[in-house]
C-alpha atoms as a PDB file:
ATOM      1  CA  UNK A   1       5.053  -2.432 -18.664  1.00  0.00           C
ATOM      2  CA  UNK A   2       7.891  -1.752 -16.178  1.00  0.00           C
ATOM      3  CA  UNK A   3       7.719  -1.151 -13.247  1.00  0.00           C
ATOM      4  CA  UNK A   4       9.115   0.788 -10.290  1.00  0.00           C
ATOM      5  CA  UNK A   5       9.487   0.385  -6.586  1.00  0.00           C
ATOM      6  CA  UNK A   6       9.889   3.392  -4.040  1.00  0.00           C
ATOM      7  CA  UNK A   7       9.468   3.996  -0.679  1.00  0.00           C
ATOM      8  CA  UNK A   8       6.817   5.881   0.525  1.00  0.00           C
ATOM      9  CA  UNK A   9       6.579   9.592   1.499  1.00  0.00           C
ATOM     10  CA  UNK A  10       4.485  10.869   4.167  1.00  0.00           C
ATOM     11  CA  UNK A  11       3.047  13.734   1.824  1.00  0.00           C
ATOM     12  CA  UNK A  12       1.793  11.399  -0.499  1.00  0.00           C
ATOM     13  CA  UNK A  13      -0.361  10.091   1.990  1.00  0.00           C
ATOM     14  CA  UNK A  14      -3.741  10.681   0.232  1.00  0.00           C
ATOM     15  CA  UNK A  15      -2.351   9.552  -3.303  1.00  0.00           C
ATOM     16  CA  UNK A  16      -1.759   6.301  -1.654  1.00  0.00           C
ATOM     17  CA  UNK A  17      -4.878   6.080   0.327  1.00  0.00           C
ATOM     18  CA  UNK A  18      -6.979   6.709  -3.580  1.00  0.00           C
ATOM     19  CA  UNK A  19      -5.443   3.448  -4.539  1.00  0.00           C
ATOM     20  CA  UNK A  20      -7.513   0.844  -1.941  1.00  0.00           C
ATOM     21  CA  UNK A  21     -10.383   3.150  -2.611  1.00  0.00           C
ATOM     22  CA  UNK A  22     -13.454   0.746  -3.826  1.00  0.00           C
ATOM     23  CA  UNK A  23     -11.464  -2.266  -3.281  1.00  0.00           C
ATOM     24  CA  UNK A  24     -13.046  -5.118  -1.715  1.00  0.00           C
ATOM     25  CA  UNK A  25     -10.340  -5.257   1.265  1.00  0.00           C
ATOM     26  CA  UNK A  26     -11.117  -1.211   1.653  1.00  0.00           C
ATOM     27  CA  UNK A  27     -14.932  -2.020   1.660  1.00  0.00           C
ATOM     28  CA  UNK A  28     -14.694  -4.874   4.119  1.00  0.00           C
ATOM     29  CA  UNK A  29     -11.936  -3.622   6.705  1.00  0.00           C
ATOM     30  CA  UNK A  30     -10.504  -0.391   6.099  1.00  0.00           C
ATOM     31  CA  UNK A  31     -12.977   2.031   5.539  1.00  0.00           C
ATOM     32  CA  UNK A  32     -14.939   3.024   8.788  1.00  0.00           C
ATOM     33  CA  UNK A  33     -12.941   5.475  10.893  1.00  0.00           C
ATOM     34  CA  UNK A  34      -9.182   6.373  10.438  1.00  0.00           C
ATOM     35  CA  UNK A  35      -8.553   2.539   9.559  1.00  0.00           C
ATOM     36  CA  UNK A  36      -6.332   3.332   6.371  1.00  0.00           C
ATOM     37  CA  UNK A  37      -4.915   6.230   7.224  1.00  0.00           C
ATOM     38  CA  UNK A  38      -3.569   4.952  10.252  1.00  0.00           C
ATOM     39  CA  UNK A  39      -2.408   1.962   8.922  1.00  0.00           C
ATOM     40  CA  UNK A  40      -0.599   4.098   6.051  1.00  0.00           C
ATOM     41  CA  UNK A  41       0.616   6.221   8.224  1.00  0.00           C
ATOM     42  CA  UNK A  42       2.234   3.521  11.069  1.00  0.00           C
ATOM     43  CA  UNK A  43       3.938   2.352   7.458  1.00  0.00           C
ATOM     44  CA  UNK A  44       5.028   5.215   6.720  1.00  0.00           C
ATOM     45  CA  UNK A  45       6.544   6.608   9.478  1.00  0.00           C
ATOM     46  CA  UNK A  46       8.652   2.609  10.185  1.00  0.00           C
ATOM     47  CA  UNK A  47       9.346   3.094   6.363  1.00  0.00           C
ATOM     48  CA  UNK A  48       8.140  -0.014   5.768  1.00  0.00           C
ATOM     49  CA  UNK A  49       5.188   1.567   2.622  1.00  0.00           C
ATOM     50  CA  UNK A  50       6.854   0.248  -0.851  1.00  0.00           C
ATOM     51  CA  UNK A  51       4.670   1.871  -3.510  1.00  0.00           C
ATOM     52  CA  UNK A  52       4.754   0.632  -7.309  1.00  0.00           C
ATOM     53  CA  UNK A  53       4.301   2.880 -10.149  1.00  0.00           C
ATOM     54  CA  UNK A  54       3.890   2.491 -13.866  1.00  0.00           C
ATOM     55  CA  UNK A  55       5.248   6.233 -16.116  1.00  0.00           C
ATOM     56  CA  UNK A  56       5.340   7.869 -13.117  1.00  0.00           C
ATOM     57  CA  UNK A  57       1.489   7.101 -11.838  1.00  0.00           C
ATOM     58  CA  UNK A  58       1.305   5.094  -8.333  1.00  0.00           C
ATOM     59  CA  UNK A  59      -0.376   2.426  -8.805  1.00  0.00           C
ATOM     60  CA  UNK A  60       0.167  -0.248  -5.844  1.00  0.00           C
ATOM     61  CA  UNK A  61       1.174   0.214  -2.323  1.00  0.00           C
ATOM     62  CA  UNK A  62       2.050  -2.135   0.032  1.00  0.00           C
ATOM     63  CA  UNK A  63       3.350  -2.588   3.745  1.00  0.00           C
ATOM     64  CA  UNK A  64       6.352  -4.740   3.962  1.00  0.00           C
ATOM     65  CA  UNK A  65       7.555  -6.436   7.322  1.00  0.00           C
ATOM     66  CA  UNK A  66      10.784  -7.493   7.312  1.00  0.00           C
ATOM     67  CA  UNK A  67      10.856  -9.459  10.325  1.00  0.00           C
ATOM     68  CA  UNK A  68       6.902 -10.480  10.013  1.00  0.00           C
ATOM     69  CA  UNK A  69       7.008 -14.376  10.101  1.00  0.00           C
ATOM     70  CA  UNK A  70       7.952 -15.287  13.749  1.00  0.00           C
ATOM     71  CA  UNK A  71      11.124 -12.396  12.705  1.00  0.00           C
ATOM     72  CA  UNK A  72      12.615 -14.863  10.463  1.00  0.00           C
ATOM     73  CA  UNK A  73      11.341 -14.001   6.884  1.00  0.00           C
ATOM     74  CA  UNK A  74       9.489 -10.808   5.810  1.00  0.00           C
ATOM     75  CA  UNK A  75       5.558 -10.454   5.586  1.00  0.00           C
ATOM     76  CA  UNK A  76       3.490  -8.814   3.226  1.00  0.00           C
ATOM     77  CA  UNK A  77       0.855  -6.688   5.596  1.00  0.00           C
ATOM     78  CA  UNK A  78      -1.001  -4.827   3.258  1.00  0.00           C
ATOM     79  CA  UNK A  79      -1.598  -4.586  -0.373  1.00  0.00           C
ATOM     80  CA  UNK A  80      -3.441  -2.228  -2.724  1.00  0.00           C
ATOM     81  CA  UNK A  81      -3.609  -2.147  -6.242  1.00  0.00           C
ATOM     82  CA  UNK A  82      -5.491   0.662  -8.199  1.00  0.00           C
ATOM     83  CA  UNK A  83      -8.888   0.745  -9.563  1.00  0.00           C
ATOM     84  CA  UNK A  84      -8.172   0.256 -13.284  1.00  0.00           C
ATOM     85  CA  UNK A  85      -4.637  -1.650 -12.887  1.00  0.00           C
ATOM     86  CA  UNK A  86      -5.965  -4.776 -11.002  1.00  0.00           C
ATOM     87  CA  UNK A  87      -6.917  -8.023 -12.613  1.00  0.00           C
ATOM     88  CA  UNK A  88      -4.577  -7.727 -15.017  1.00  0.00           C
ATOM     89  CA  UNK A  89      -1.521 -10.224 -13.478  1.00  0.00           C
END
């Protein structure tokens, strides 16, 4: 499998949001209100939204802060994987 990295794009919003769909971390604290699409869109717009895909197919998306850790080492904010692709390493 190989893999490869882009950066978001604000169009694509709902193809990212379908990939925390009926996760655990959607169930538990993204999925009342505007909770995801905010946060995807905040990401987004600082172009900090890497996204992960497999023959062309998105399959992972996550927010990447470069100066996260006290600004000294970057921090991994958010991370989705799609129904079907997790589990498997």
């Amino acid at each position: 499998m190989i893999l490869e990295f882009h950066v978001g794009q604000s169009e694509r919003l709902k193809d990212y949001m379908e990939i925390f769909l009926d996760s655990p971390l959607y169930q538990r604290y993204l999925s009342e209100g505007n909770t995801l699409p905010t946060m995807l869109d905040s990401a987004l717009a600082g172009r900090r939204l890497v996204v992960a895909s497999v023959g062309g197919e998105d399959i992972a998306a996550m927010e990447v802060s470069m100066n996260g850790f006290f600004g000294m080492s970057p921090y991994l904010a958010l991370l989705g994987v799609k129904k079907g692709w997790r589990g498997m390493g």
